[in-house]
C-alpha atoms as a PDB file:
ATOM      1  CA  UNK A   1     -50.825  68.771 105.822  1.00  0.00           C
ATOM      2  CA  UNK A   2     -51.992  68.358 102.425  1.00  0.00           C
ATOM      3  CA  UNK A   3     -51.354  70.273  98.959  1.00  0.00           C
ATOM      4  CA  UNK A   4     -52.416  69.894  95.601  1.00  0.00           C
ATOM      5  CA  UNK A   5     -49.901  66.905  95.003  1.00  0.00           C
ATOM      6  CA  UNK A   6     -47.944  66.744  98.111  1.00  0.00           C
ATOM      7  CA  UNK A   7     -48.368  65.467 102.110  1.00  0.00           C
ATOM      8  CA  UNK A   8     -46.497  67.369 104.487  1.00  0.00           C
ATOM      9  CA  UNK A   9     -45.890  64.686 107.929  1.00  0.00           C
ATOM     10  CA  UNK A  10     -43.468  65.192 110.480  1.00  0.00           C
ATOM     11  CA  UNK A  11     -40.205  63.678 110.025  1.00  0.00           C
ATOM     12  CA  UNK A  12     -39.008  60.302 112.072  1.00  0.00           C
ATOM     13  CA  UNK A  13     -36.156  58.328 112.330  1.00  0.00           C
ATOM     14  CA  UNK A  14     -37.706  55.916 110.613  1.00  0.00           C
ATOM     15  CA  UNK A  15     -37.636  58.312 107.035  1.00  0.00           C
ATOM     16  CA  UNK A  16     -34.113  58.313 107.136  1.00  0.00           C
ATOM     17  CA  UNK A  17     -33.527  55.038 104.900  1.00  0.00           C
ATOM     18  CA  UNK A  18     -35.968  56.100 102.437  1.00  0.00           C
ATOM     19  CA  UNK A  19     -34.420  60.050 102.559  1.00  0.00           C
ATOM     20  CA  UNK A  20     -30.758  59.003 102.234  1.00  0.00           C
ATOM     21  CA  UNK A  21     -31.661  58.132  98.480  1.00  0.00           C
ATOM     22  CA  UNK A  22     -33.760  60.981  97.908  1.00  0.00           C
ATOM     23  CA  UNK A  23     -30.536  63.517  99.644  1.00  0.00           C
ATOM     24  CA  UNK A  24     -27.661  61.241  97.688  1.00  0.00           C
ATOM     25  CA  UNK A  25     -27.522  63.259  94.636  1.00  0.00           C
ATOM     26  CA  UNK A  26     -24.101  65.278  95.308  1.00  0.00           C
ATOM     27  CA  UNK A  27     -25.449  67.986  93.294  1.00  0.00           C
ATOM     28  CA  UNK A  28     -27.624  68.920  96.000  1.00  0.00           C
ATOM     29  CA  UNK A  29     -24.712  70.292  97.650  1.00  0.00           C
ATOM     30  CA  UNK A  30     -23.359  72.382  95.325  1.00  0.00           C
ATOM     31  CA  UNK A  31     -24.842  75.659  97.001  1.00  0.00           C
ATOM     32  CA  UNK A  32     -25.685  74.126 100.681  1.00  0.00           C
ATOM     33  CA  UNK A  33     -22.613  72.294 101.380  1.00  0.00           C
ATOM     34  CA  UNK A  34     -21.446  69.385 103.053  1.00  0.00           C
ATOM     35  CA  UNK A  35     -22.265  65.623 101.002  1.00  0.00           C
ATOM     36  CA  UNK A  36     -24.611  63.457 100.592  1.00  0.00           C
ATOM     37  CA  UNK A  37     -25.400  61.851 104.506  1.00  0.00           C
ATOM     38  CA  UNK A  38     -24.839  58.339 105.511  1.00  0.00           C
ATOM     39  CA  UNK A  39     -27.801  56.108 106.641  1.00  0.00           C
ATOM     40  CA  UNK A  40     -26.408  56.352 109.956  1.00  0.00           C
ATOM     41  CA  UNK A  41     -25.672  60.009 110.305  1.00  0.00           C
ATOM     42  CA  UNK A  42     -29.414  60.857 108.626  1.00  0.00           C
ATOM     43  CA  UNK A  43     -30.906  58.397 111.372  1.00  0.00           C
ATOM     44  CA  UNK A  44     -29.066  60.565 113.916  1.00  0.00           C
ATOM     45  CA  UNK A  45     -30.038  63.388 112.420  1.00  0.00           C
ATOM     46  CA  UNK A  46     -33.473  63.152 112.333  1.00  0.00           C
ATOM     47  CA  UNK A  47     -33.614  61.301 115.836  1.00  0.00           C
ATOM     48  CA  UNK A  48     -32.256  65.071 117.066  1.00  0.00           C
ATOM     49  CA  UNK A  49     -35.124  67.378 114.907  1.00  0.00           C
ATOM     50  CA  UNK A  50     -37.914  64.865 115.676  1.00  0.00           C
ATOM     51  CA  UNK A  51     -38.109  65.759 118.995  1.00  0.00           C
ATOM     52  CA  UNK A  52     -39.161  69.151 117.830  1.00  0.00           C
ATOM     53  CA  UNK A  53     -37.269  71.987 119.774  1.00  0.00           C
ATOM     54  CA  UNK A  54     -33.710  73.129 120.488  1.00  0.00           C
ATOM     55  CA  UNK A  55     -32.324  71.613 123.662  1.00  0.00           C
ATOM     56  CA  UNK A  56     -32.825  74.819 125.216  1.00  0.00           C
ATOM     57  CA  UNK A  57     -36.407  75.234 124.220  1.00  0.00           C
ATOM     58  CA  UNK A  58     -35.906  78.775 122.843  1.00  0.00           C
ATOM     59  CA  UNK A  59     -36.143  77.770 118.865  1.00  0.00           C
ATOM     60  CA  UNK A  60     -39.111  75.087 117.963  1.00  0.00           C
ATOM     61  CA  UNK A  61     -38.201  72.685 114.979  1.00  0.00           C
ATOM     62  CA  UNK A  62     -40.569  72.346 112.253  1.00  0.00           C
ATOM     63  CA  UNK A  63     -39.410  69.384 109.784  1.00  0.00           C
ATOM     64  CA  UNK A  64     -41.765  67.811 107.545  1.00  0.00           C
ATOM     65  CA  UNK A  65     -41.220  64.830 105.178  1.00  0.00           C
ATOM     66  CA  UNK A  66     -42.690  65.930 101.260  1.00  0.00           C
ATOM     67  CA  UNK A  67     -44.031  63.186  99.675  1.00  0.00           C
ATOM     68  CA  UNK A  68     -46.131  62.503  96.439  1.00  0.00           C
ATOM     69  CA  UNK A  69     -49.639  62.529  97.263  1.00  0.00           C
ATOM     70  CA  UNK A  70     -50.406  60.090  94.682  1.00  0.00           C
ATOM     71  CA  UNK A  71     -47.715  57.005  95.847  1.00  0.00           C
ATOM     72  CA  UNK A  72     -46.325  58.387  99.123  1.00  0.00           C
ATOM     73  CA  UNK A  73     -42.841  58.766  97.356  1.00  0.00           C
ATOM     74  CA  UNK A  74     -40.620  61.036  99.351  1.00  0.00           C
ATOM     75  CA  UNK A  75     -39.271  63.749  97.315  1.00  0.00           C
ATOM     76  CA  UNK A  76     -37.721  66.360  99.540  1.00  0.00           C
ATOM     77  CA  UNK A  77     -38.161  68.401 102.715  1.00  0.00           C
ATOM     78  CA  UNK A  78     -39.029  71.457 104.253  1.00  0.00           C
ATOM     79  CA  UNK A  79     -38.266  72.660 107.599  1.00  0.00           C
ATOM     80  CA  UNK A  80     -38.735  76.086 109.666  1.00  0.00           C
ATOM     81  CA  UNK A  81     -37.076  77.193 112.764  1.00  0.00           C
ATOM     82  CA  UNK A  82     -39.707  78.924 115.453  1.00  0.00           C
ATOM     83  CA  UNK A  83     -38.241  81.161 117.459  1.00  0.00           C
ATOM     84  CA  UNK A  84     -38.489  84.868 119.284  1.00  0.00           C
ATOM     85  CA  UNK A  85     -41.739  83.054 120.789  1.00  0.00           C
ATOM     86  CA  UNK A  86     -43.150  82.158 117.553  1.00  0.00           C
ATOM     87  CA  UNK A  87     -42.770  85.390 116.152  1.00  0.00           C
ATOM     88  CA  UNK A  88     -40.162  84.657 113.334  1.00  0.00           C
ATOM     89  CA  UNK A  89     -39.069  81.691 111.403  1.00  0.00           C
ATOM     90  CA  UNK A  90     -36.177  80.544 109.050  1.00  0.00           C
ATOM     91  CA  UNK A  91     -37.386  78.218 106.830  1.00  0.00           C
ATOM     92  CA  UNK A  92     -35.670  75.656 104.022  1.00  0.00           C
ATOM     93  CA  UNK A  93     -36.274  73.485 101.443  1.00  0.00           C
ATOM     94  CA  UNK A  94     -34.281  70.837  99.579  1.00  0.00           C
ATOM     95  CA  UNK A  95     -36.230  68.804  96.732  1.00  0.00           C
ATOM     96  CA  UNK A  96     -34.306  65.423  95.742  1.00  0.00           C
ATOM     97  CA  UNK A  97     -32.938  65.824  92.345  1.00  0.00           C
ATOM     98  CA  UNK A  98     -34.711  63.259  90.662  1.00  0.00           C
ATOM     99  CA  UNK A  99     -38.165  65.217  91.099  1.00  0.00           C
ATOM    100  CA  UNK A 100     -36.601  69.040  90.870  1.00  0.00           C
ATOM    101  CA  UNK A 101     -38.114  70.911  87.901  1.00  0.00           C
ATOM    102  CA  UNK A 102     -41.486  70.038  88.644  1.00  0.00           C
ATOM    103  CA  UNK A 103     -42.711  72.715  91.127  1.00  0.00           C
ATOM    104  CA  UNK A 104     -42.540  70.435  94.313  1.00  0.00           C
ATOM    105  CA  UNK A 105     -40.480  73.007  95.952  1.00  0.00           C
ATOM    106  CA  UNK A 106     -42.731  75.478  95.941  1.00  0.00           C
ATOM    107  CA  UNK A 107     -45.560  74.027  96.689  1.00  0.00           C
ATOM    108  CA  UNK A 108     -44.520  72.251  99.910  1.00  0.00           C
ATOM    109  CA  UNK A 109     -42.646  75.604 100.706  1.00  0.00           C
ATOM    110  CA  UNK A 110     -45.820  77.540 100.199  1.00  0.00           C
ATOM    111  CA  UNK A 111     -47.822  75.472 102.688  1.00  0.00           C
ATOM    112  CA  UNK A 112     -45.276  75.806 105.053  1.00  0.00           C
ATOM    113  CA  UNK A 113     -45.490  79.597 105.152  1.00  0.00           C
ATOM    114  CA  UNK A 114     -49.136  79.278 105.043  1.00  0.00           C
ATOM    115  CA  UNK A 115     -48.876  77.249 108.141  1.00  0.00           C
ATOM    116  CA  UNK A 116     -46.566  79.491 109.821  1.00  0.00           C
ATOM    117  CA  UNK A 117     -48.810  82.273 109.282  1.00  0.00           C
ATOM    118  CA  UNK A 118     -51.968  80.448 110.598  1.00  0.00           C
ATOM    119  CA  UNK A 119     -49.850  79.942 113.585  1.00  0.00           C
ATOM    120  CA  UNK A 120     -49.482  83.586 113.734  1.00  0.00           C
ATOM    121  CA  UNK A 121     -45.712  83.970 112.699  1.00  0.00           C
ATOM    122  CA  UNK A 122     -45.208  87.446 111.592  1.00  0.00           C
ATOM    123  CA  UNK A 123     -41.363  87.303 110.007  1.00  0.00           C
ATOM    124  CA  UNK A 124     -40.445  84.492 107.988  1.00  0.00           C
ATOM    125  CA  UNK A 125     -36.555  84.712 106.523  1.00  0.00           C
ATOM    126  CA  UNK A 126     -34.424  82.464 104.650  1.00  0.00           C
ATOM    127  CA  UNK A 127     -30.648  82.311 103.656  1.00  0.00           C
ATOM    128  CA  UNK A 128     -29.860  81.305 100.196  1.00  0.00           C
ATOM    129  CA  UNK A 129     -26.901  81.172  98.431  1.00  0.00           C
ATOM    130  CA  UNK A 130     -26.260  84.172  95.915  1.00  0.00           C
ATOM    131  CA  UNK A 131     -25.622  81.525  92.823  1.00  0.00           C
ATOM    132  CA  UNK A 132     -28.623  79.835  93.782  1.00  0.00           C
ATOM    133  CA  UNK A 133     -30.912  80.973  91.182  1.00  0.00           C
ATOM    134  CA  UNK A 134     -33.669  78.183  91.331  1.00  0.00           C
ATOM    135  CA  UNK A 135     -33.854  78.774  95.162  1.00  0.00           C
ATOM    136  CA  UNK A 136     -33.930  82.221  94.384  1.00  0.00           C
ATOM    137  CA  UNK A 137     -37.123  81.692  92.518  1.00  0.00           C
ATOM    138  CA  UNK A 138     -38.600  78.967  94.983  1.00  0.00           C
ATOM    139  CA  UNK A 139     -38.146  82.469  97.152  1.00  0.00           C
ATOM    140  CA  UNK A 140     -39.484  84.923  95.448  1.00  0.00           C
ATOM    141  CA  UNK A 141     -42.699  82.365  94.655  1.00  0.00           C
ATOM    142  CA  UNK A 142     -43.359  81.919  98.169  1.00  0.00           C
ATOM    143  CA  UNK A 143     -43.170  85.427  99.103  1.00  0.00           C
ATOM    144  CA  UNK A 144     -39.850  86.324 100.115  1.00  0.00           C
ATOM    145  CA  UNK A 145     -37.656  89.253  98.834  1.00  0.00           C
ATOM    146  CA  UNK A 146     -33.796  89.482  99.196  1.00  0.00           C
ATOM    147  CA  UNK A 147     -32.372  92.166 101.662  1.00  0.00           C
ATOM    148  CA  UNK A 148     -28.978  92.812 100.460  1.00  0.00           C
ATOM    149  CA  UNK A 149     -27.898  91.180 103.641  1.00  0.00           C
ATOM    150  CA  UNK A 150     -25.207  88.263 104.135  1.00  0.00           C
ATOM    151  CA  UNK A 151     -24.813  86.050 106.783  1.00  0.00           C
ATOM    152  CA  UNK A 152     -21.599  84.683 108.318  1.00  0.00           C
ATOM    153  CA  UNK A 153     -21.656  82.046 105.212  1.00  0.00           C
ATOM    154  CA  UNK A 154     -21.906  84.669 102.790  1.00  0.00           C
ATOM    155  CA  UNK A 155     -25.678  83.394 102.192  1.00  0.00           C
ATOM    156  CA  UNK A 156     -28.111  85.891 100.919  1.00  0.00           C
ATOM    157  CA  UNK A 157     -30.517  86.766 103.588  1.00  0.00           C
ATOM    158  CA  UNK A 158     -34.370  86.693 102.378  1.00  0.00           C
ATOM    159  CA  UNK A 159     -37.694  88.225 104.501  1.00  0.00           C
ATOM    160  CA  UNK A 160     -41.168  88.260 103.851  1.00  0.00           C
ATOM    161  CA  UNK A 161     -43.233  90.970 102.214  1.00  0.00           C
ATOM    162  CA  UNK A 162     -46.119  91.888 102.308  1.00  0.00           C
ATOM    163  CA  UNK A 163     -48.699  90.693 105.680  1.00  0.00           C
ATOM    164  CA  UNK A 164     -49.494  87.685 107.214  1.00  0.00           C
ATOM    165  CA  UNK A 165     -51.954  86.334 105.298  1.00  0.00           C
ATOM    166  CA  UNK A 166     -50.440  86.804 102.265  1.00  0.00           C
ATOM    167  CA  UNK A 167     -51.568  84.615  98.951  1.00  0.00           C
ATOM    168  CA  UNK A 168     -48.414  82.912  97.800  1.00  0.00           C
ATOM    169  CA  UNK A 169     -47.792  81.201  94.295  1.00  0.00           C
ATOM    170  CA  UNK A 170     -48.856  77.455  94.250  1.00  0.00           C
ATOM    171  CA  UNK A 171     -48.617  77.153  90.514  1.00  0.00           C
ATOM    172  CA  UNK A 172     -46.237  74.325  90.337  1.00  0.00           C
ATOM    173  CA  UNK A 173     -45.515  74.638  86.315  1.00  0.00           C
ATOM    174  CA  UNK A 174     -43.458  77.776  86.894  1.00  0.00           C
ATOM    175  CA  UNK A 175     -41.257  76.729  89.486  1.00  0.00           C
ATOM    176  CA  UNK A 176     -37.183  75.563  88.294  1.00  0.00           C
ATOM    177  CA  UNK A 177     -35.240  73.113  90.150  1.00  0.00           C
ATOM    178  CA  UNK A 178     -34.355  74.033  93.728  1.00  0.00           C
ATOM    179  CA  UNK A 179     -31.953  72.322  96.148  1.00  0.00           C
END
């Protein structure tokens, strides 16, 4: 998949030794938790989500590599778990912190809903922290609207508005930093 700046491609194994530099920034982790991954535990990681559904098969695993369109420089992720037989989706984003502020977020994020809803996904969600302003906005830019609900992590729960279908922001000069 391709955006203004950005291709979207399928995460490997083989991504992990480039992504453990873009996800070493402990920052990151100030809202998401956990640390920056080892080499080792990102190549297991991603050996896991590559295959591209829970070991059940009841939840499919969308997770797509972000890189510059312009050098093929990784900058960040996004990923969206399929489930309810494609009906809903929780999707994510992190952005490395050496390319947040630039709008990267968004616009990856944006495809990925616009993929989903191709696909025919009618609920998409998201869980973001309540301090988590810039992921707030990365939100709210791609269409989602807080619900007053928490999960179990004390996470912010986010839906959709609006239809499938729906136009999304891709201007990438408003967005802030996000994970």
């Amino acid at each position: 998949m391709t955006t203004a700046r950005l291709v979207l491609k399928p995460l490997t194994e083989s991504d992990a030794e480039e992504m453990v530099g873009v996800l070493g920034a402990p920052e990151l982790y100030t809202f998401i938790g956990g640390e920056p991954p080892t080499l080792e535990a990102l190549q297991a990681r991603y050996a896991r989500l590559a295959i591209g559904r829970s070991p059940d098969g009841s939840q499919e695993w969308v997770n797509w590599i972000a890189r510059r369109a312009e050098d093929g420089v990784a900058v960040g992720t996004v990923q969206a778990t399929v489930a309810d037989g494609g009906r809903h989706a929780d999707v994510a984003w992190v952005v490395g912190a050496a390319w947040q502020g630039r709008g990267y977020a968004v616009e990856a994020a944006s495809a990925l809903v616009a993929w989903l809803r191709e696909r025919g996904v009618a609920e998409i969600g998201a869980n973001i922290h309540p301090g988590h302003t810039a992921s707030a906005r990365v939100a709210e830019r791609i269409g989602l609207a807080p619900t007053g609900e928490l999960d179990d992590e004390g996470e912010q729960r986010w839906r959709a508005q609006g239809a499938p279908g729906q136009t999304v922001d891709e201007d990438p000069e408003r967005t802030e930093k996000t994970r």
